[in-house]
C-alpha atoms as a PDB file:
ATOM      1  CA  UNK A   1      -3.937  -4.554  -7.760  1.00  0.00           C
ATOM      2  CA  UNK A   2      -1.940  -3.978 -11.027  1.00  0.00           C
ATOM      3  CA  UNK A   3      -2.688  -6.111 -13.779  1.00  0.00           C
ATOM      4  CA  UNK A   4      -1.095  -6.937 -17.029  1.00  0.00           C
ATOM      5  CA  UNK A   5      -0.656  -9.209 -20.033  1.00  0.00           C
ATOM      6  CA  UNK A   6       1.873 -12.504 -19.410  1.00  0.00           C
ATOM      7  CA  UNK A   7       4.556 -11.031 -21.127  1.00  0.00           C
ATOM      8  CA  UNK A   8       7.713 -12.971 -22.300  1.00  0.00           C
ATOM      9  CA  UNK A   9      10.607 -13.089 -19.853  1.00  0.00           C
ATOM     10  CA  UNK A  10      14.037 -14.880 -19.882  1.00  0.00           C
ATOM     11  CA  UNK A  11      14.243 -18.129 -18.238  1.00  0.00           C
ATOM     12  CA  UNK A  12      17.706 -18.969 -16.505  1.00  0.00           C
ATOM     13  CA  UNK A  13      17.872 -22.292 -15.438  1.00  0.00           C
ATOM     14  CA  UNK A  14      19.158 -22.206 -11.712  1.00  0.00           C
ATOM     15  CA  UNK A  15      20.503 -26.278 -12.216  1.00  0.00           C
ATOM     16  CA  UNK A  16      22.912 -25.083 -15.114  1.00  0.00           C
ATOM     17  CA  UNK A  17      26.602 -25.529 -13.709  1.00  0.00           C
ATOM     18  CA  UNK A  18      27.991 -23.724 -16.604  1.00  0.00           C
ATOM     19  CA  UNK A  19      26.131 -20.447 -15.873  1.00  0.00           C
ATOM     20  CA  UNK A  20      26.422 -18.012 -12.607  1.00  0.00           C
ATOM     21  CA  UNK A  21      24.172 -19.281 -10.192  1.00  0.00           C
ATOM     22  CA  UNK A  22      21.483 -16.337  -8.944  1.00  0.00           C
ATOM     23  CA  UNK A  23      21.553 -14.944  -6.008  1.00  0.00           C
ATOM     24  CA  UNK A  24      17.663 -15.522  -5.692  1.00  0.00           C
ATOM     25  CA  UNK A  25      15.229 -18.026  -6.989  1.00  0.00           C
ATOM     26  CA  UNK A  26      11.320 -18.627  -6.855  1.00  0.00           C
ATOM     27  CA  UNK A  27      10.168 -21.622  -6.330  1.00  0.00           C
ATOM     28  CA  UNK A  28       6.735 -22.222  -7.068  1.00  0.00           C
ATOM     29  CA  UNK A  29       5.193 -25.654  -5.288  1.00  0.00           C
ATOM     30  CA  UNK A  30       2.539 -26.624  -7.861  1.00  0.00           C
ATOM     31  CA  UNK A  31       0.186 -29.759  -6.139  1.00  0.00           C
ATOM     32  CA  UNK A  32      -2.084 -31.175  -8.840  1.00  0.00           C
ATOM     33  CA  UNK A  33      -4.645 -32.861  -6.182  1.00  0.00           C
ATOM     34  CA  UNK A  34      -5.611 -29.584  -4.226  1.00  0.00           C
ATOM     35  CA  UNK A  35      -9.197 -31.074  -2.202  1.00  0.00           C
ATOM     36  CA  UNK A  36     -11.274 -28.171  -3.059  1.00  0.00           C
ATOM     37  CA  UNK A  37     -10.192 -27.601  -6.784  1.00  0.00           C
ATOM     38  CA  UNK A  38      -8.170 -30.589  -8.155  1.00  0.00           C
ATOM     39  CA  UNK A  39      -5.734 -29.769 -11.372  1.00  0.00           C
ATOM     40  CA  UNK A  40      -5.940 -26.098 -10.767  1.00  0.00           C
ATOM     41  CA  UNK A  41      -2.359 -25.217 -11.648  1.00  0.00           C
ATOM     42  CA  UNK A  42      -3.406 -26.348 -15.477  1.00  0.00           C
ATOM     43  CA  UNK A  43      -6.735 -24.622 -14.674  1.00  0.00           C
ATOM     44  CA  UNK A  44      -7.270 -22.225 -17.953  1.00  0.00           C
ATOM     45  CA  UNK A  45      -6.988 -18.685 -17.345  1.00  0.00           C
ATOM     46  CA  UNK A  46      -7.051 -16.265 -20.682  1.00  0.00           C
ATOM     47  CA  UNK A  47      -5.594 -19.342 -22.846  1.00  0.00           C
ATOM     48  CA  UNK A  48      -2.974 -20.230 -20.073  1.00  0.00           C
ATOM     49  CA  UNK A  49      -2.736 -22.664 -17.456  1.00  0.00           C
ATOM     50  CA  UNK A  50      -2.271 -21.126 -13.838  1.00  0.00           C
ATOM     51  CA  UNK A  51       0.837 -22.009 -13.258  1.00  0.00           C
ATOM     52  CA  UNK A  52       2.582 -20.440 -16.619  1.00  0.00           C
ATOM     53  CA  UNK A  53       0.702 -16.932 -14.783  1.00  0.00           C
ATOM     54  CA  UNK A  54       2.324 -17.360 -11.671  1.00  0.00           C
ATOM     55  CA  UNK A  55       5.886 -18.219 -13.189  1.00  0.00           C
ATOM     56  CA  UNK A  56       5.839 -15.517 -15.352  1.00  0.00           C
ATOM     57  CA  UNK A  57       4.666 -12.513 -12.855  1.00  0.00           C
ATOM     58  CA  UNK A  58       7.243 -14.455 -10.608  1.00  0.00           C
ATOM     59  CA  UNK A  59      10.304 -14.062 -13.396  1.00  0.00           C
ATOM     60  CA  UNK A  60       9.034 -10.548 -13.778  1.00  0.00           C
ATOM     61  CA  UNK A  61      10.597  -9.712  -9.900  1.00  0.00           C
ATOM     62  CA  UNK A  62      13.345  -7.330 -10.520  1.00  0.00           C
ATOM     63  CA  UNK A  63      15.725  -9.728  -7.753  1.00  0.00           C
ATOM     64  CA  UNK A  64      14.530 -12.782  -8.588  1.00  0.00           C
ATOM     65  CA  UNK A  65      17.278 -14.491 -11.141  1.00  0.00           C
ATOM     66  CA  UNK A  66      15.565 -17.772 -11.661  1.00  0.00           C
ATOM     67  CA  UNK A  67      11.980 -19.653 -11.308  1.00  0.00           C
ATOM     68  CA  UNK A  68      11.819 -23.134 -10.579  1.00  0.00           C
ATOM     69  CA  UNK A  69       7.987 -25.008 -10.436  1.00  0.00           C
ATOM     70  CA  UNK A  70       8.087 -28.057  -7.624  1.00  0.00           C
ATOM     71  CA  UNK A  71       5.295 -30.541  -8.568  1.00  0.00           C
ATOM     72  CA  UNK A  72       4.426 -34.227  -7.805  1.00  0.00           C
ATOM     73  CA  UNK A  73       2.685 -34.635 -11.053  1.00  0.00           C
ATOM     74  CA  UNK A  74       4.520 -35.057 -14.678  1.00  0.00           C
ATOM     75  CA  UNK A  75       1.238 -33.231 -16.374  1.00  0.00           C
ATOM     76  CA  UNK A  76       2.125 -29.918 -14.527  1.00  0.00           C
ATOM     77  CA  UNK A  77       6.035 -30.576 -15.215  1.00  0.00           C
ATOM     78  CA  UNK A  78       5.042 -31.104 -18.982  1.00  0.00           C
ATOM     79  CA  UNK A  79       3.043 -27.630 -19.049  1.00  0.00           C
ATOM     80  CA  UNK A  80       5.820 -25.775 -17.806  1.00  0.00           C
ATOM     81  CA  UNK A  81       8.187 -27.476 -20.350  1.00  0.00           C
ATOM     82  CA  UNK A  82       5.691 -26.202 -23.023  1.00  0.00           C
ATOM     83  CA  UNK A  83       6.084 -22.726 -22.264  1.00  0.00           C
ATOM     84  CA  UNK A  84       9.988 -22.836 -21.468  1.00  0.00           C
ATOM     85  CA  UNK A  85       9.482 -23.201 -17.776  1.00  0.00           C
ATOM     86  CA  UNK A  86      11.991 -24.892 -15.398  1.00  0.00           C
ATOM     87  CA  UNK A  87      10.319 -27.566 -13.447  1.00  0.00           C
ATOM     88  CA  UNK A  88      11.401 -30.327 -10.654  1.00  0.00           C
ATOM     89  CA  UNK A  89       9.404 -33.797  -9.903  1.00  0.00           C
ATOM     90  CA  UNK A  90       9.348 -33.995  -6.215  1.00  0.00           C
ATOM     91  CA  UNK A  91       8.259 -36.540  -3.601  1.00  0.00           C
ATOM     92  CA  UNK A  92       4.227 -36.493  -3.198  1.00  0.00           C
ATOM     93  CA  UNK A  93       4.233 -36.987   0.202  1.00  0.00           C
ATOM     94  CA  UNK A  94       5.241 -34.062   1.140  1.00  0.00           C
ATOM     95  CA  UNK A  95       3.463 -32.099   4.550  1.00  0.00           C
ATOM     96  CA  UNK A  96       3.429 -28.782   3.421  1.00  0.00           C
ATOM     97  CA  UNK A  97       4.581 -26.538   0.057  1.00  0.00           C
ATOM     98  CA  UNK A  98       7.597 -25.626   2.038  1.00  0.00           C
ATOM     99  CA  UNK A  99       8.758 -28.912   2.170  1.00  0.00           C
ATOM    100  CA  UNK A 100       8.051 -29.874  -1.097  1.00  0.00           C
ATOM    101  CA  UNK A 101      10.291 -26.241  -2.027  1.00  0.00           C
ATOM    102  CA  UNK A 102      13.061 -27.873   0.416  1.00  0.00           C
ATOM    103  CA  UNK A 103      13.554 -30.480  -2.092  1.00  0.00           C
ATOM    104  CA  UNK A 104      13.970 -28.346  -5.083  1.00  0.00           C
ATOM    105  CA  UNK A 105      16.529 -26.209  -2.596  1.00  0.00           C
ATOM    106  CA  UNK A 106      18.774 -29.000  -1.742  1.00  0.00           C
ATOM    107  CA  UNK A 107      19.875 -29.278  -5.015  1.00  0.00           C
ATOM    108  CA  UNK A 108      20.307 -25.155  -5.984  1.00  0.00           C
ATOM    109  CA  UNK A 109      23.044 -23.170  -5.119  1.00  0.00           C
ATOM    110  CA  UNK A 110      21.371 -19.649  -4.390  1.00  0.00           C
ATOM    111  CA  UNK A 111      21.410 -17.617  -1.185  1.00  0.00           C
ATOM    112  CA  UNK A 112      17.816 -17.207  -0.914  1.00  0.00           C
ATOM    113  CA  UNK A 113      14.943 -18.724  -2.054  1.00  0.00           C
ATOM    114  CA  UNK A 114      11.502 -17.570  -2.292  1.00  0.00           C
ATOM    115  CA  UNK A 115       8.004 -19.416  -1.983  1.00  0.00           C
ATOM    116  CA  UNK A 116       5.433 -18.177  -4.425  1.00  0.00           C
ATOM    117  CA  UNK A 117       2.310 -20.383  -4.354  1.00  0.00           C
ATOM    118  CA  UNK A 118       1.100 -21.878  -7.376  1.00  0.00           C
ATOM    119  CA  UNK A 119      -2.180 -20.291  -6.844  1.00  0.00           C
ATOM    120  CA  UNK A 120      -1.969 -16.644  -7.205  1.00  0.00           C
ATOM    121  CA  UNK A 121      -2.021 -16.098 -10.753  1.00  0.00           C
ATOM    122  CA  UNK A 122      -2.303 -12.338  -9.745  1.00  0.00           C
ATOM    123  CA  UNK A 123       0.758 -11.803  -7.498  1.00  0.00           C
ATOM    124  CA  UNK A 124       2.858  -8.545  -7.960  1.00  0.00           C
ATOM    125  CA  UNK A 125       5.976  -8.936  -8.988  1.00  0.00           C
ATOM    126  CA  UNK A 126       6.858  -5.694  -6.916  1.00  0.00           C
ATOM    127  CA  UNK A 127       5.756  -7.514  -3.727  1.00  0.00           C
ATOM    128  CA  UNK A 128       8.147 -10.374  -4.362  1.00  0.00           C
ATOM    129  CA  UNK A 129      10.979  -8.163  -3.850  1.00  0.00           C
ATOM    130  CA  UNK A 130       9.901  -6.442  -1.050  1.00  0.00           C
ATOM    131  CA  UNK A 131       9.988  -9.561   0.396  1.00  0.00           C
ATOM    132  CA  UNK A 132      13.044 -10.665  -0.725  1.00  0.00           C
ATOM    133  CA  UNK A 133      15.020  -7.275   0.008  1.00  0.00           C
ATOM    134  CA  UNK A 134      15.159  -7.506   3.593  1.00  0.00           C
ATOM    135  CA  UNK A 135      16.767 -11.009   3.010  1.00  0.00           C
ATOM    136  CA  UNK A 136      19.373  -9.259   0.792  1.00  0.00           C
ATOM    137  CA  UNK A 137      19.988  -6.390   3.030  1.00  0.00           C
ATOM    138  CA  UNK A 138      20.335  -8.083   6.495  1.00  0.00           C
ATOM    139  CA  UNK A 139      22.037 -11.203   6.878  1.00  0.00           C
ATOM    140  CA  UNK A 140      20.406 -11.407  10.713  1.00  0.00           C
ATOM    141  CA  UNK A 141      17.130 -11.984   8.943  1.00  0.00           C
ATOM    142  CA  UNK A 142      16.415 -15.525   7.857  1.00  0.00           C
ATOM    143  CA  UNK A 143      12.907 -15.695   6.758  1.00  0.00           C
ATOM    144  CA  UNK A 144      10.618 -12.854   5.723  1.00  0.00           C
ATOM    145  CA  UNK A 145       6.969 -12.853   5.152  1.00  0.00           C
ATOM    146  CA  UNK A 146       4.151 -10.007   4.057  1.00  0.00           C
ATOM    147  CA  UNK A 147       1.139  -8.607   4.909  1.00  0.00           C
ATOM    148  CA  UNK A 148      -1.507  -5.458   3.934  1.00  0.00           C
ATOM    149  CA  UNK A 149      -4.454  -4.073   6.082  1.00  0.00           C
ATOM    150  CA  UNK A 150      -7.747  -5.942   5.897  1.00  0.00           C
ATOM    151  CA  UNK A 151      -9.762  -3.650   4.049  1.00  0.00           C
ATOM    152  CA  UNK A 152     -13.198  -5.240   4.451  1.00  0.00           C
ATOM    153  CA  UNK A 153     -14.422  -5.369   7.412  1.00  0.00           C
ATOM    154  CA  UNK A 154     -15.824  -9.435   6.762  1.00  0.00           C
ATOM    155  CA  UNK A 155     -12.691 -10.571   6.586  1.00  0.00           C
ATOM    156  CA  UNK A 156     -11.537 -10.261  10.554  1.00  0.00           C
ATOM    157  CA  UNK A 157     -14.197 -13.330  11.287  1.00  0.00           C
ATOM    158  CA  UNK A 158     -13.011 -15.166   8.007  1.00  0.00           C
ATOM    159  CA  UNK A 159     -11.289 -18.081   9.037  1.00  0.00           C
ATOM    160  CA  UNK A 160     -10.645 -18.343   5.189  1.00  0.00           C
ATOM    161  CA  UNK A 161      -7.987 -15.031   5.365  1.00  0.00           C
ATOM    162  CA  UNK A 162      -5.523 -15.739   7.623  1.00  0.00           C
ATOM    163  CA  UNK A 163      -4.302 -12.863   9.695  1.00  0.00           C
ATOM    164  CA  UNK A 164      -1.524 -11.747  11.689  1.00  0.00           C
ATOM    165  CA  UNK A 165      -0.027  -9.322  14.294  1.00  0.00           C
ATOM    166  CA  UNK A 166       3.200  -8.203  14.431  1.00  0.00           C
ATOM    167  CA  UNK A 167       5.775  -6.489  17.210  1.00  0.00           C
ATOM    168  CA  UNK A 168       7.205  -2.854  17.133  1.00  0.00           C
ATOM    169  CA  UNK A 169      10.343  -4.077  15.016  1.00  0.00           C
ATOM    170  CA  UNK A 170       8.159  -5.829  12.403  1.00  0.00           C
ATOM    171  CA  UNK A 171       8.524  -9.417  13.461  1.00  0.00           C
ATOM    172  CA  UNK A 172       5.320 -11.947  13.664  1.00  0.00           C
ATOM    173  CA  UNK A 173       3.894 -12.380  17.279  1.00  0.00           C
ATOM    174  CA  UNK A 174       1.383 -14.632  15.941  1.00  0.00           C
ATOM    175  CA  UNK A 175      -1.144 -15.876  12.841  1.00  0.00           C
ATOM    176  CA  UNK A 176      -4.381 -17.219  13.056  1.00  0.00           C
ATOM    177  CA  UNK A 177      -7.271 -18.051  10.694  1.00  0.00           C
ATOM    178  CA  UNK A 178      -9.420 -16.493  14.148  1.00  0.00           C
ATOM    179  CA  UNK A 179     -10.526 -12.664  14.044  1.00  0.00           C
ATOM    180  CA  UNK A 180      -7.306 -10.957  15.833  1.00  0.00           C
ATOM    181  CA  UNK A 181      -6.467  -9.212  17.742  1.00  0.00           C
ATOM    182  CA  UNK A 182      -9.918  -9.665  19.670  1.00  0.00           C
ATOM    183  CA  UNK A 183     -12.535  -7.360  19.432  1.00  0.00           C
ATOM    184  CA  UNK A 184     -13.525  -7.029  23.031  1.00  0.00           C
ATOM    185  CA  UNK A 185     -15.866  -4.271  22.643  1.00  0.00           C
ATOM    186  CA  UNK A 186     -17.084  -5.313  19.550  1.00  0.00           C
ATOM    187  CA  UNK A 187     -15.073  -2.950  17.666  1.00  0.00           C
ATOM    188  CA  UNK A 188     -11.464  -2.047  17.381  1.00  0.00           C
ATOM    189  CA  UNK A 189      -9.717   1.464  17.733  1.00  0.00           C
ATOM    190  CA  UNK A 190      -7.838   3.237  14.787  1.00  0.00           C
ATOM    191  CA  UNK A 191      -4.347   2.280  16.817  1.00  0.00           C
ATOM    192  CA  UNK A 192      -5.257  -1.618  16.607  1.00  0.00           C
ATOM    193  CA  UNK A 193      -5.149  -2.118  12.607  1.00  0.00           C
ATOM    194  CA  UNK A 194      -6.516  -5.910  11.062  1.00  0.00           C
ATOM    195  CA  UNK A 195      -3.799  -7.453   8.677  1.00  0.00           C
ATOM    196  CA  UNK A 196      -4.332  -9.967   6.245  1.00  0.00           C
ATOM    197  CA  UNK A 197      -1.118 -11.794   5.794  1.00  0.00           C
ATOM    198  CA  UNK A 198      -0.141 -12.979   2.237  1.00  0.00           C
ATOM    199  CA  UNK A 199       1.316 -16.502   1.720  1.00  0.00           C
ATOM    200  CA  UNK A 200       4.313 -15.611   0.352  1.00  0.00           C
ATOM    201  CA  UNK A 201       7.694 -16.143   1.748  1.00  0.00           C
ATOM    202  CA  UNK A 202      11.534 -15.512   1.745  1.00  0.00           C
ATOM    203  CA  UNK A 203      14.160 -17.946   3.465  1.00  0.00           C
ATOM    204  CA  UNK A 204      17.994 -17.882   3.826  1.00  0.00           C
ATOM    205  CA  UNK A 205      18.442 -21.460   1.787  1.00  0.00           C
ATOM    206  CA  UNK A 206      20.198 -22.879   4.388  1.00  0.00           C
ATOM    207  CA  UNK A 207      17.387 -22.017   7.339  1.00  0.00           C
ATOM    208  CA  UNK A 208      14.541 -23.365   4.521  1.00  0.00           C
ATOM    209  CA  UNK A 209      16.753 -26.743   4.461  1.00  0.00           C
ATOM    210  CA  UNK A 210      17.027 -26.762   8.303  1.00  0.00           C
ATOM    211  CA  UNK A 211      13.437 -25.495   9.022  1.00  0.00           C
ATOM    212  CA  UNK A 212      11.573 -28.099   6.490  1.00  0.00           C
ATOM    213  CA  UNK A 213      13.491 -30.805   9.041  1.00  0.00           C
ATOM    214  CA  UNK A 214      11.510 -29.842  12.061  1.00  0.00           C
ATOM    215  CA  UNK A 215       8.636 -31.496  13.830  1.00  0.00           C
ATOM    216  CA  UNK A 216       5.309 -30.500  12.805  1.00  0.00           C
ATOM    217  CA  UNK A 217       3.984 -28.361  16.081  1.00  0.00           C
ATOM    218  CA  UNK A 218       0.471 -28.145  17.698  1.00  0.00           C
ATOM    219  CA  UNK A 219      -0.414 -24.992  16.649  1.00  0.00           C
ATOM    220  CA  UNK A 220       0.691 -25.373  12.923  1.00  0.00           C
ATOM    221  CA  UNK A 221      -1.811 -28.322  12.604  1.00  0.00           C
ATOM    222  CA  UNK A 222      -4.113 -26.812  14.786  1.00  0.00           C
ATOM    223  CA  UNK A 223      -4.466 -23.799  12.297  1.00  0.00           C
ATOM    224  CA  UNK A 224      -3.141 -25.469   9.543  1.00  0.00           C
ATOM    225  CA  UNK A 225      -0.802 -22.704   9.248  1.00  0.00           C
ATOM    226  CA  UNK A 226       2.779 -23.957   8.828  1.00  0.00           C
ATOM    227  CA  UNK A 227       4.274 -20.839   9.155  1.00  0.00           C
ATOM    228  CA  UNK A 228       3.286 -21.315  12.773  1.00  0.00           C
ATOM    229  CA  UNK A 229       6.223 -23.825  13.030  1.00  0.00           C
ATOM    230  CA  UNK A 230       9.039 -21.508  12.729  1.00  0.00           C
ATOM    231  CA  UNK A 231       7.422 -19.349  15.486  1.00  0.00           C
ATOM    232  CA  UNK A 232       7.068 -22.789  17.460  1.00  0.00           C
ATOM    233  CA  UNK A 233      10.441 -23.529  17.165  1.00  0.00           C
ATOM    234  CA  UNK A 234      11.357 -19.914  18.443  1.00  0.00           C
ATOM    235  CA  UNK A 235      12.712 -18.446  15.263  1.00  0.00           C
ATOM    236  CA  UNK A 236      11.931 -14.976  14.268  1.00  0.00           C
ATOM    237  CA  UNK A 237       9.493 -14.446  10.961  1.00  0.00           C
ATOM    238  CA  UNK A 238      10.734 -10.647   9.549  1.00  0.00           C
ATOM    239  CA  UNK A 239       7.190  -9.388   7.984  1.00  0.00           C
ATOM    240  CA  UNK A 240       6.893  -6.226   5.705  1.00  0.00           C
ATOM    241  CA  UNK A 241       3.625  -4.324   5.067  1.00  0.00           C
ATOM    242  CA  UNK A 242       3.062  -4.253   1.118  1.00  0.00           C
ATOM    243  CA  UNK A 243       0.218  -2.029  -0.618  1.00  0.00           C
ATOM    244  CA  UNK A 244      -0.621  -4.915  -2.803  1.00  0.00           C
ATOM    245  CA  UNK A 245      -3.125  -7.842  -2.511  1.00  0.00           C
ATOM    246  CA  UNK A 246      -3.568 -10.726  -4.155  1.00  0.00           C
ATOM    247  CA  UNK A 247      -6.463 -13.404  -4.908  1.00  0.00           C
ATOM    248  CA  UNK A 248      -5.645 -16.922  -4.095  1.00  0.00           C
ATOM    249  CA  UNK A 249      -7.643 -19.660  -5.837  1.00  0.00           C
ATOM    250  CA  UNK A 250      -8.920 -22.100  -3.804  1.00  0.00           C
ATOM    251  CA  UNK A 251     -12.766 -22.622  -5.289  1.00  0.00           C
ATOM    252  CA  UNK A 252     -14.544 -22.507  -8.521  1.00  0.00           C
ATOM    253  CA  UNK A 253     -15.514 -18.847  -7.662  1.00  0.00           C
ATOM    254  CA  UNK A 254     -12.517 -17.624  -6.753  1.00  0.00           C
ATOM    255  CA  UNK A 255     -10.891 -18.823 -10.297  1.00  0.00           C
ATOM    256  CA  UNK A 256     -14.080 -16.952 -12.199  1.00  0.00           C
ATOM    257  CA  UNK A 257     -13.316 -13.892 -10.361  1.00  0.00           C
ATOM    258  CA  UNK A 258      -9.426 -14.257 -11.087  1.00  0.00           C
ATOM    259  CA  UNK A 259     -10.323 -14.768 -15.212  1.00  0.00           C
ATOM    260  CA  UNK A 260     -12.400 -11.665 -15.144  1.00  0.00           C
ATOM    261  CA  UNK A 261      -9.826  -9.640 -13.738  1.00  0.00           C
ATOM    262  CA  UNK A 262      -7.619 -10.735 -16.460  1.00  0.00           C
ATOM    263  CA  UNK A 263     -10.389 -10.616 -18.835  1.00  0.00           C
ATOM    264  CA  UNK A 264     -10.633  -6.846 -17.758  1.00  0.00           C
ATOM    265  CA  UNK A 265      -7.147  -6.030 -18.014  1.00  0.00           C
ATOM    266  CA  UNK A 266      -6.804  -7.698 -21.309  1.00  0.00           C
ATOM    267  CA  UNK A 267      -9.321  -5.831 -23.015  1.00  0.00           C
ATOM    268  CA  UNK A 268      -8.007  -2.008 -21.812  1.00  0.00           C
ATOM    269  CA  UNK A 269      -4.835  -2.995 -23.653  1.00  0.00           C
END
């Protein structure tokens, strides 16, 4: 996992008519109440609130022209005002991120739009491209997704890392919070890897606008995985296998592990 400094970056505002509208913007949905740890996108981490973290690594993507934060809550809209962020009020009763990011979308003018959650302070810029680029270089594809191989063992049975199996041409058969594929001799061969997917997405803008309109589907609240809707609906989820991880915060513990990392990098520059 690379790490490194928040740097500055230029900030293009994707709602300016007078300027060329990107081809692909980041939209980061940024929920204030989060159950488990509430206000974590102003949550400190080395002097800056998540969210400025997340924008910034976000900006850094080499096809990513624009960032835009979606939030219900004027505190996180003022934060990213204070560091020269572009941020939208949205409706809190939204389902899911992707339908607060719908809302944003309606109103941009991009090709393209890519979900980066508001909690992974540590995501790779590089992997938000590889995302994006089979978006850019197929116009069959309409939504892409990623995924790396589980590394530690633990993590098949946690229902906490959500994996995911994929078909021959690289499309999602499936994603579960359960250990697949099964184990059903208690072990699996070297041809059957374990992937951990990674909650970060691509869309065509117009499927995101016609996708956040669908009905909510029994395995998507079952798992409480809404990616499970698209598959659902019988669209096809394009999924590319990065080198990078990430750490989502979703505890206490999980945002001290996230500020030593930084902490780390921070002091070997």
């Amino acid at each position: 996992m690379l790490l490194f400094a928040v740097h500055p970056v230029e900030f293009v505002d994707p709602f300016d008519s007078t300027a060329r509208a990107p081809l692909v913007v980041a939209v980061i949905p940024a929920r204030f109440d989060a159950s488990r740890l509430p206000g974590k996108p102003l949550a400190d981490i080395a002097g800056r609130p998540m969210v400025e973290h997340v924008y910034r690594r976000a900006a850094a993507a080499r096809l990513v022209g624009a960032v835009v934060v979606a939030t219900d809550d004027a505190r996180v809209a003022a934060a990213v005002e204070r560091f020269g962020g572009i941020a939208r009020m949205t409706s809190a009763s939204h389902r899911t991120g992707t339908d607060r990011i719908a809302e944003v979308a309606a109103n941009l003018t991009c090709d393209i739009v890519v979900n980066v959650q508001g909690d992974e302070p540590l995501i790779e810029p590089a992997m938000i491209d590889q995302v994006v680029e089979p978006l850019v270089n197929d116009p069959a594809v309409d939504m892409t997704t990623a995924y790396c191989i589980v590394r530690d063992p633990a993590d098949h049975a946690n229902p906490n890392v959500v994996k995911v199996v994929v078909d021959r041409r690289g499309r999602a058969l499936y994603f579960s919070r359960a250990p697949i594929p099964h184990r059903r001799d208690g072990r699996l061969t070297p041809q059957v890897p374990v992937f951990k997917h990674i909650g970060l997405y691509g869309y065509r803008r117009r499927f995101l606008l016609a996708f956040s309109t669908l009905p909510q589907t029994p395995l998507e609240l079952s798992e409480s995985l809404e990616q499970l809707r698209a598959l659902e609906h019988g669209h096809h989820i394009h999924t590319v296998e990065t080198q990078h991880d990430s750490i989502g915060v979703d505890t206490p513990e999980d945002l001290d592990r996230v500020r030593r990392h930084l902490l780390a990098a921070t002091a070997r520059t």
